[in-house]
N, C-alpha and C. Protein backbone atom coordinates (compact mmCIF):
# COMPACT_ATOMS: atom_id res chain seq x y z
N UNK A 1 13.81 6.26 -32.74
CA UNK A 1 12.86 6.92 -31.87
C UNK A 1 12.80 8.40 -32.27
N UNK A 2 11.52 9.10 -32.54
CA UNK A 2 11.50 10.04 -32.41
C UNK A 2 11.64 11.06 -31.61
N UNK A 3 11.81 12.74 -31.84
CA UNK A 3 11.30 13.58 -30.73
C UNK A 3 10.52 13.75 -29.54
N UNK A 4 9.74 12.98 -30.18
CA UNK A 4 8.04 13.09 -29.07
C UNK A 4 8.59 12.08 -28.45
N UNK A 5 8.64 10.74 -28.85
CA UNK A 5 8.74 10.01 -28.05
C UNK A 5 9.79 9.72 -26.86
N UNK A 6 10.89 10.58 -27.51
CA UNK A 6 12.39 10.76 -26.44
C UNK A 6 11.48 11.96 -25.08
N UNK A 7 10.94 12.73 -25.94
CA UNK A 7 10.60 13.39 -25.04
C UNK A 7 9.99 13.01 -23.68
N UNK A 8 8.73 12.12 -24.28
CA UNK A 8 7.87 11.34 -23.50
C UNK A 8 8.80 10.54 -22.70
N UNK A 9 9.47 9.83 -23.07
CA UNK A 9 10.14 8.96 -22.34
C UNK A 9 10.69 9.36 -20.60
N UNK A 10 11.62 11.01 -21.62
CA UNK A 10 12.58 11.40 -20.31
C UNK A 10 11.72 11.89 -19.29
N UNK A 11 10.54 12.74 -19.86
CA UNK A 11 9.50 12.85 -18.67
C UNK A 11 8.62 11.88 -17.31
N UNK A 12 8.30 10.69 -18.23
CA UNK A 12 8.16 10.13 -17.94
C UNK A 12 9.05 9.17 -16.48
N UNK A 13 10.53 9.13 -17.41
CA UNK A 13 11.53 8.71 -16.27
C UNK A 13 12.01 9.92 -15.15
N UNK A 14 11.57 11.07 -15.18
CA UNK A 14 11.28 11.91 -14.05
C UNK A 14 10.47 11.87 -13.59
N UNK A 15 9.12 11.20 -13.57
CA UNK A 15 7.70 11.41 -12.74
C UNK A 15 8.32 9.67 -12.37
N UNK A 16 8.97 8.89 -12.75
CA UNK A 16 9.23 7.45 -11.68
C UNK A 16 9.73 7.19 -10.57
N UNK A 17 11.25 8.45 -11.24
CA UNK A 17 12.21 8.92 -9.90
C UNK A 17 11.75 10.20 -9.08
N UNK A 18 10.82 10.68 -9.09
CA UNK A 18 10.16 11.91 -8.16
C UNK A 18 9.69 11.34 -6.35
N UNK A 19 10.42 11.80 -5.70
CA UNK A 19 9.92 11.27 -4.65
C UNK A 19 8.55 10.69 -3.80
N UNK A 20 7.48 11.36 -4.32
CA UNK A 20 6.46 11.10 -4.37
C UNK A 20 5.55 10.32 -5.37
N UNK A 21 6.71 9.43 -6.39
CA UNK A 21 5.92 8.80 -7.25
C UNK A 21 6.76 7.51 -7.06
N UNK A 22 7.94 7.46 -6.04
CA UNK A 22 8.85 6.37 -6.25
C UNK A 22 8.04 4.75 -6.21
N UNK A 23 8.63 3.84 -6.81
CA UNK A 23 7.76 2.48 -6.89
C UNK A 23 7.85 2.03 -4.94
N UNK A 24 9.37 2.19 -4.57
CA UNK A 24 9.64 1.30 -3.35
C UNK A 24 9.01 2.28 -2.35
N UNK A 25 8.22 3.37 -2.14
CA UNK A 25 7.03 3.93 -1.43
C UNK A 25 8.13 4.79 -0.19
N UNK A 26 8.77 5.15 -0.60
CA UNK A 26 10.30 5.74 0.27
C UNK A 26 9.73 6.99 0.37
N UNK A 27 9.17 7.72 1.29
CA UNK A 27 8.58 8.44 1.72
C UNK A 27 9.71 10.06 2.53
N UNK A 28 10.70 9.52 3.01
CA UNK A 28 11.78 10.54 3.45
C UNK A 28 12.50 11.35 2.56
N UNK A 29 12.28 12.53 2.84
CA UNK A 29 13.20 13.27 1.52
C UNK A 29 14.42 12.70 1.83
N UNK A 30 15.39 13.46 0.51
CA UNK A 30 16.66 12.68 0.00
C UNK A 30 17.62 13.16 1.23
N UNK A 31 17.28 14.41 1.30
CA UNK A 31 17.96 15.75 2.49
C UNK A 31 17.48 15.47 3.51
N UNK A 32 17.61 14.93 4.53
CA UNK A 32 17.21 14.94 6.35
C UNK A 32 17.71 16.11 6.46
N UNK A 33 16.96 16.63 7.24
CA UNK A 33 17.93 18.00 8.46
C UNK A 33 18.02 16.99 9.84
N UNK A 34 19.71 16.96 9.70
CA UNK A 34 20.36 16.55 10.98
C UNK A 34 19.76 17.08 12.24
N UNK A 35 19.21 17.66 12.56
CA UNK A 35 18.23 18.51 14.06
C UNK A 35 17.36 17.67 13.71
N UNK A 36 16.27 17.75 13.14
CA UNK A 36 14.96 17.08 13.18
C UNK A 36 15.52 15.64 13.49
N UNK A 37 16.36 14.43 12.52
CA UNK A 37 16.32 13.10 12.83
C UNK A 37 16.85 13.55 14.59
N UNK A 38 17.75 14.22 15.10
CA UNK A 38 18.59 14.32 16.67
C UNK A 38 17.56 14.32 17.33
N UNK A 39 16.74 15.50 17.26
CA UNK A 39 16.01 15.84 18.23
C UNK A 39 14.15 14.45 18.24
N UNK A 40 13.98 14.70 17.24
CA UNK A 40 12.76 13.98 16.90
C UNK A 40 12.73 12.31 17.25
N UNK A 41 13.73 12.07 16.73
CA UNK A 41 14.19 10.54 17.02
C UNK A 41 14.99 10.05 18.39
N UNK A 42 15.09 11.04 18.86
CA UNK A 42 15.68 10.56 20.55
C UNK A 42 14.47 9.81 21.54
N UNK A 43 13.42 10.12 20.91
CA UNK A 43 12.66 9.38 21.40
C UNK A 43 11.22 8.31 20.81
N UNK A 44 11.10 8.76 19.25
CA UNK A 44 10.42 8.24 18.59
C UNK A 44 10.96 7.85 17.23
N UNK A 45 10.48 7.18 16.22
CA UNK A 45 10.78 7.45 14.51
C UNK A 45 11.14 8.75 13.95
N UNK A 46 11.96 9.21 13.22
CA UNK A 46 11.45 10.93 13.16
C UNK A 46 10.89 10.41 11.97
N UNK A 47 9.61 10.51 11.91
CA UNK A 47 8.52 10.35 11.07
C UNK A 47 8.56 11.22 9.71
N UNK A 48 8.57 9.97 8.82
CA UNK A 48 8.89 11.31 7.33
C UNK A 48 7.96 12.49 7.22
N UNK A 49 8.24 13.23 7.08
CA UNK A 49 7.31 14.42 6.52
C UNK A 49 6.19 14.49 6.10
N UNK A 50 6.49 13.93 5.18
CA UNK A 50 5.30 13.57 3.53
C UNK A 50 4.27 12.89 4.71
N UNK A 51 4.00 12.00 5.62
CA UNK A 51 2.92 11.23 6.13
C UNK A 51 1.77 12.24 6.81
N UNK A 52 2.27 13.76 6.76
CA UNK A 52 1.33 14.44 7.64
C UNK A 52 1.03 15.54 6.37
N UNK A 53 -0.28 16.49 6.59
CA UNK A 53 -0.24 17.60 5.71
C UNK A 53 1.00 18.71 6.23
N UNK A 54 0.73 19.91 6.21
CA UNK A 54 1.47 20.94 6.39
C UNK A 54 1.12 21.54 7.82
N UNK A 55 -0.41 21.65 7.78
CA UNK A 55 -1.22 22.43 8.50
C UNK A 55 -1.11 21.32 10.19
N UNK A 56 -0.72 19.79 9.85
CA UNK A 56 -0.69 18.91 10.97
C UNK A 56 0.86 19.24 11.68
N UNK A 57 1.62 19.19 10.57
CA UNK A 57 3.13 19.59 11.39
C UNK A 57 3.04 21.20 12.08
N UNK A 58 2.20 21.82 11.66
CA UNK A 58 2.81 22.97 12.15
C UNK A 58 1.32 22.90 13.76
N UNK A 59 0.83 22.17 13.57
CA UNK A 59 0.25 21.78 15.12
C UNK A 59 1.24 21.63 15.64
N UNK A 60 1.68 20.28 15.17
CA UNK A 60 2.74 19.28 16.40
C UNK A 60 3.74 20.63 16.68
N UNK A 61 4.31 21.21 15.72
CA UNK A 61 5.86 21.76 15.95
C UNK A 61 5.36 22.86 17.29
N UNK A 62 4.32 23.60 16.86
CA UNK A 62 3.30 24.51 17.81
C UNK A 62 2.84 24.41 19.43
N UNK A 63 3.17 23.34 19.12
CA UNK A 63 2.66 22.14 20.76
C UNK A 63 3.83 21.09 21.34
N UNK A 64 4.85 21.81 21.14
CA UNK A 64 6.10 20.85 20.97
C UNK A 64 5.77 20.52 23.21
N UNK A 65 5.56 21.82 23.71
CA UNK A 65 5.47 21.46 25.06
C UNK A 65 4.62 20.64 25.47
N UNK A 66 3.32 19.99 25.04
CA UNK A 66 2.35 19.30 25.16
C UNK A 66 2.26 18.01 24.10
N UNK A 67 3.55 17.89 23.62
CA UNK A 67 3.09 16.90 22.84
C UNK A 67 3.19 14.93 22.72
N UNK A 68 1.65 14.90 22.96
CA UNK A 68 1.44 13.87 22.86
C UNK A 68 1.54 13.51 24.29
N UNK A 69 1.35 14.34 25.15
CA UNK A 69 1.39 14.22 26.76
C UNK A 69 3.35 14.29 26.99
N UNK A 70 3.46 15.10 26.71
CA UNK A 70 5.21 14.94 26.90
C UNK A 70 5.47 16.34 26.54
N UNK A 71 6.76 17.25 27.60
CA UNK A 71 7.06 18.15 27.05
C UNK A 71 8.38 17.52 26.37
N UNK A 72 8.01 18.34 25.12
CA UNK A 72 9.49 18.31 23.59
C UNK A 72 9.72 19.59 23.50
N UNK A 73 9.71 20.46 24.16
CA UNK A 73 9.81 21.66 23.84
C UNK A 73 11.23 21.57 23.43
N UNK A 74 11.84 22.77 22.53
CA UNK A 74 12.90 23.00 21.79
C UNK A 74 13.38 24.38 22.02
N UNK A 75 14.12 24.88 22.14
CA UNK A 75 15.06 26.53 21.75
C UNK A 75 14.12 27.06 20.37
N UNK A 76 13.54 28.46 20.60
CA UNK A 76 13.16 29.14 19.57
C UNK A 76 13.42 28.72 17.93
N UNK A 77 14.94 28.99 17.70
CA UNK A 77 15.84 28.30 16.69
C UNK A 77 15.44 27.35 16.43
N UNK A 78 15.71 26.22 16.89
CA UNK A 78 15.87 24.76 16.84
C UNK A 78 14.50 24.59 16.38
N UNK A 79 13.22 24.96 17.19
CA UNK A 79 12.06 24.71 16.96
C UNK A 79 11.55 25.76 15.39
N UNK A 80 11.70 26.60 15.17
CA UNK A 80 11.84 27.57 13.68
C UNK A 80 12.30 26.66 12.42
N UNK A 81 13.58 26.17 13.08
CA UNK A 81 14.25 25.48 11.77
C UNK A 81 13.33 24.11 11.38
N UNK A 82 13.02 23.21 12.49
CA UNK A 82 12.48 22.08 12.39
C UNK A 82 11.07 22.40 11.79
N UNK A 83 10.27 23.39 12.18
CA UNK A 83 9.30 23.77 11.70
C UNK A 83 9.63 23.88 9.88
N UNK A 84 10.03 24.86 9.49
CA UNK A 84 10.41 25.62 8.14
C UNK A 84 10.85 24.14 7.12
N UNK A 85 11.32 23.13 7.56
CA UNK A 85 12.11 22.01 7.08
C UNK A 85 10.73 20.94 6.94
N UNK A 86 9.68 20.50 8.02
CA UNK A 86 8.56 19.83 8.10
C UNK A 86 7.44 20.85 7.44
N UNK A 87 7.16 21.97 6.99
CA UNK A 87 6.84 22.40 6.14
C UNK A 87 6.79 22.21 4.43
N UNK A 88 8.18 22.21 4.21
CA UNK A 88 9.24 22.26 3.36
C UNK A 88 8.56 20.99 2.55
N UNK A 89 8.39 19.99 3.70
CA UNK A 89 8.62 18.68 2.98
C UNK A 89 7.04 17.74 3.22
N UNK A 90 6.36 18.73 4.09
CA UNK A 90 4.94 18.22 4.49
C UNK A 90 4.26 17.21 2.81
N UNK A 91 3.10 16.19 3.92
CA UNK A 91 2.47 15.77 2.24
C UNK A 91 1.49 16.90 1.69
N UNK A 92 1.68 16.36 0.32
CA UNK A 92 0.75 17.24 -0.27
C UNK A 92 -0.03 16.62 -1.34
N UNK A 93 0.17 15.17 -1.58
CA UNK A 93 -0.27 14.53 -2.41
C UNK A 93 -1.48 14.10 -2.11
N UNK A 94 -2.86 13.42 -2.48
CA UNK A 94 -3.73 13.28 -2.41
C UNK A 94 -4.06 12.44 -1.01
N UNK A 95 -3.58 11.81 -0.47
CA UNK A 95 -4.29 10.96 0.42
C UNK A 95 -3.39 11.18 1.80
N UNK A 96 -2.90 12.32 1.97
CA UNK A 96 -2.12 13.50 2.76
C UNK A 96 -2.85 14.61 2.98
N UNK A 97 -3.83 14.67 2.35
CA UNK A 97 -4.09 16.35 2.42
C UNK A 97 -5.20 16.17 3.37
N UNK A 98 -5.65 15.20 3.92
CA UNK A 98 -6.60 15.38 5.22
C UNK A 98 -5.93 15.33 6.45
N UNK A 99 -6.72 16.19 7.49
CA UNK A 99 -5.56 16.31 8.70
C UNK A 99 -6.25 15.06 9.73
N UNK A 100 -5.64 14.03 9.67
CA UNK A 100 -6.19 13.82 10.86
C UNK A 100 -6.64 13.72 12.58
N UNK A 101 -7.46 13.08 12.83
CA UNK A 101 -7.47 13.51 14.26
C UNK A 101 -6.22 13.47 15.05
N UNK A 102 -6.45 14.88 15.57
CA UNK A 102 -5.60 14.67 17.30
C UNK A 102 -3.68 14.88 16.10
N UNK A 103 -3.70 15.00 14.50
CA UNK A 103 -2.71 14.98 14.03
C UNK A 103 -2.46 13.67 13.93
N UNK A 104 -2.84 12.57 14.21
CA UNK A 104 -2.39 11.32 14.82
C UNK A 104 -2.12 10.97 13.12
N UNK A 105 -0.74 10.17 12.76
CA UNK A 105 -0.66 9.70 11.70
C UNK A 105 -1.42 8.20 11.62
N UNK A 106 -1.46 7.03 12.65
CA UNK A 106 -2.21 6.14 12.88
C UNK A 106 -3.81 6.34 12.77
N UNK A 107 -3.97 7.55 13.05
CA UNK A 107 -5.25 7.64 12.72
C UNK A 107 -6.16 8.43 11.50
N UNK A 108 -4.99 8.95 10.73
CA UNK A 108 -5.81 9.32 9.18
C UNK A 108 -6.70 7.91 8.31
N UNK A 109 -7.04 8.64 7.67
CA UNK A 109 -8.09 7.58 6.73
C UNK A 109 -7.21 6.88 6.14
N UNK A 110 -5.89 7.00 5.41
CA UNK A 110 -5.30 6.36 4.48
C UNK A 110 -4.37 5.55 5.39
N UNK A 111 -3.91 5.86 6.48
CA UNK A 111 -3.56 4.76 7.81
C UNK A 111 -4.25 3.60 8.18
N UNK A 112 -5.50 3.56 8.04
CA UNK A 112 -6.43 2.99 8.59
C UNK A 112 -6.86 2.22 7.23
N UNK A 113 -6.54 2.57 5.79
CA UNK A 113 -7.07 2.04 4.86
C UNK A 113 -5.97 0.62 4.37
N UNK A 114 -4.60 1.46 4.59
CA UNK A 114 -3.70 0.50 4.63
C UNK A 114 -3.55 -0.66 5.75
N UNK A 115 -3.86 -0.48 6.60
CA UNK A 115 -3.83 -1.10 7.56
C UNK A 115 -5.15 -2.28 8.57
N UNK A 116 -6.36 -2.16 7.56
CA UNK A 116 -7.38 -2.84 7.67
C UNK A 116 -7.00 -4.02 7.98
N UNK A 117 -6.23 -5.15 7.12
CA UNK A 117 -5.91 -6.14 7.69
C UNK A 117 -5.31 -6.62 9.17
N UNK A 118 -4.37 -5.51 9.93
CA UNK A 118 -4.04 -5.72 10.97
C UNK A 118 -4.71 -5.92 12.08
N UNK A 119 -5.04 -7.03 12.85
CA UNK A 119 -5.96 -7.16 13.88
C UNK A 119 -5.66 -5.90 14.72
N UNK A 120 -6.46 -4.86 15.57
CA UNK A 120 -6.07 -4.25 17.19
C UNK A 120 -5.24 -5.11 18.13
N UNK A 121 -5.55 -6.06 17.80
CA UNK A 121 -4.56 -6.74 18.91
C UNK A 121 -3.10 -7.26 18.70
N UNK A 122 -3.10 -6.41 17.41
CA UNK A 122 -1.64 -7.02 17.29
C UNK A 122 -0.82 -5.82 17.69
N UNK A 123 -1.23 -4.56 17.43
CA UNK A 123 -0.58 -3.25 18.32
C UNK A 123 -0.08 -3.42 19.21
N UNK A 124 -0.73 -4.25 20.40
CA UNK A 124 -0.34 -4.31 21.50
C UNK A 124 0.20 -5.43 22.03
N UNK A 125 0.59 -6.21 21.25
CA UNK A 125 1.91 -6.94 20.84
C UNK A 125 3.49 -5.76 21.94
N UNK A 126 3.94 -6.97 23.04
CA UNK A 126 4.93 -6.30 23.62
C UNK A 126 5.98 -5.54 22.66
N UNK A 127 6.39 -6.41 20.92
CA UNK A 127 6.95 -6.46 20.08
C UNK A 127 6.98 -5.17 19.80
N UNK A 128 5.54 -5.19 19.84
CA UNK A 128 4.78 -3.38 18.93
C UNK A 128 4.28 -1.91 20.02
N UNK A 129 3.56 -2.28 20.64
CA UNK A 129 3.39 -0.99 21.59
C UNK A 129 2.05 -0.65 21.20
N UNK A 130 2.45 0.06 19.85
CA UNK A 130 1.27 0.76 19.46
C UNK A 130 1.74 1.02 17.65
N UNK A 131 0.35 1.58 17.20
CA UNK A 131 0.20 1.73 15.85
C UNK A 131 0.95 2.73 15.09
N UNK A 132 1.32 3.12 16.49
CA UNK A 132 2.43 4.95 15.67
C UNK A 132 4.32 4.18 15.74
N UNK A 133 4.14 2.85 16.18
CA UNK A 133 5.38 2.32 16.44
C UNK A 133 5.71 1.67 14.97
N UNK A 134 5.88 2.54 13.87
CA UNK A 134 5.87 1.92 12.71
C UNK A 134 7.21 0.98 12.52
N UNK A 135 8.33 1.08 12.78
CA UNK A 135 9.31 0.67 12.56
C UNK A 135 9.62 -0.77 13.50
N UNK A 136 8.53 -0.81 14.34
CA UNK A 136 8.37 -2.32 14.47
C UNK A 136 8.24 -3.63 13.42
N UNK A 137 7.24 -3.14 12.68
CA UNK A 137 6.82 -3.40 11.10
C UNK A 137 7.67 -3.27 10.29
N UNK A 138 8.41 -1.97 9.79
CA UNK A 138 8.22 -1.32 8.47
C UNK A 138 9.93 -1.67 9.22
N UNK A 139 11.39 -2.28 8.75
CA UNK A 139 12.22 -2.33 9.36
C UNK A 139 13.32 -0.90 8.83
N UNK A 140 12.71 -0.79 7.68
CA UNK A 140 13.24 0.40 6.84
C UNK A 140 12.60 2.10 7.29
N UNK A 141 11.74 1.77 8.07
CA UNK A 141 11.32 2.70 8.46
C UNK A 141 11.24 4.59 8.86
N UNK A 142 12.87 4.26 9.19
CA UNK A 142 13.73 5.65 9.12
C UNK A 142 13.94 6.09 8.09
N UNK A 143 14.24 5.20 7.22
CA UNK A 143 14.57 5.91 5.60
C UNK A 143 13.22 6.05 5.14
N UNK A 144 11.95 5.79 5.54
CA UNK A 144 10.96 6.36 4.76
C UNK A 144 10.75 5.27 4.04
N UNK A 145 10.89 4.18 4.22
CA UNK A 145 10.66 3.22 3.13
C UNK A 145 9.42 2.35 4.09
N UNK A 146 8.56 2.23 3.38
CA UNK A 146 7.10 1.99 4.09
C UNK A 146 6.69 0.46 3.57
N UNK A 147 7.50 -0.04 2.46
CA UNK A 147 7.01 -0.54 1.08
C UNK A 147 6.25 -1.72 1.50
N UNK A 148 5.43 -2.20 0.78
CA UNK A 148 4.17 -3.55 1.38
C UNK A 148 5.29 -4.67 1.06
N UNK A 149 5.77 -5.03 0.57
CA UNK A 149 6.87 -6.46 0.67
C UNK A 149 7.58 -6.41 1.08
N UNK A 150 8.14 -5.22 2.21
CA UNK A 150 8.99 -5.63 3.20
C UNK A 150 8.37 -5.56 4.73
N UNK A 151 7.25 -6.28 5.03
CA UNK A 151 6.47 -5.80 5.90
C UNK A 151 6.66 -6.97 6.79
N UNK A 152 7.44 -6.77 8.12
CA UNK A 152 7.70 -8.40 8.94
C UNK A 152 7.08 -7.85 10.26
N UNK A 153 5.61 -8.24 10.52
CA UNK A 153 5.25 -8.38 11.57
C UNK A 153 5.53 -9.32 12.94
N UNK A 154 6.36 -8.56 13.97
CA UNK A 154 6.84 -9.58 14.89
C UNK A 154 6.02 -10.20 15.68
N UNK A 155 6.16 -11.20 16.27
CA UNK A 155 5.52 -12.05 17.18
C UNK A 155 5.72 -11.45 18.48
């Protein structure tokens, strides 16, 4: 093997393992900040990063007292750090970079594109709740792993 081609290669095997290019669709950075999964997940998924733009997290983090009809409000700190970290790690890849309504991750275009097959009525499945209840579905869910062949829709 040549130069070029070693070259090509190793590049190559860095754009496979890049988090945003991974095959198994693992969406959570490698680094959690321990606050965000505590606080975020006491009552929901703490939703990977990458699924919102930049400009959507720093709504939500902004509206922590109103959010989603619920106060989440946080300590100055707490709410700074979680901010700076969902920044950090916001999407930025192509089918991320639209904000969608209301911030709603269920309701961006690429939510809705993946998810065409799912009847409405299966959301509301006691199982499921609703469409932002990803980890009903997705069992890997916390780790960011989204991937289409591990997808067990409950009854």
């Amino acid at each position: 093997m040549n130069i070029r081609s070693t070259c090509l290669a190793v590049a190559l095997a860095a754009v496979l393992v890049s988090p945003l290019a991974r095959a198994d669709g693992n969406l959570m950075p490698r680094s959690v900040l321990p606050l965000y999964a505590q606080e975020c997940a006491s009552c929901h998924l703490a939703y990977p990063p990458g699924l919102l733009p930049a400009a959507s997290w720093r709504r939500i983090v902004g509206g922590l007292d109103r959010h989603f009809g619920t106060d989440a409000s946080l300590d100055a700190a707490a709410t700074q750090k979680i901010a700076d970290w969902l920044q950090a790690n916001a999407g930025t890849y192509k089918r991320v970079r639209e904000e969608p309504p209301q911030d709603r991750i269920s309701r961006s275009t690429w939510f809705s594109r993946k998810h065409r097959e799912v009847a409405p009525a299966v959301y509301q499945r006691a199982s499921i709740k609703s469409a932002a209840n990803c980890a009903a579905c997705h069992g890997a869910a916390e780790q960011g792993d989204f991937d289409d062949d591990r997808v067990r829709i409950p009854q």
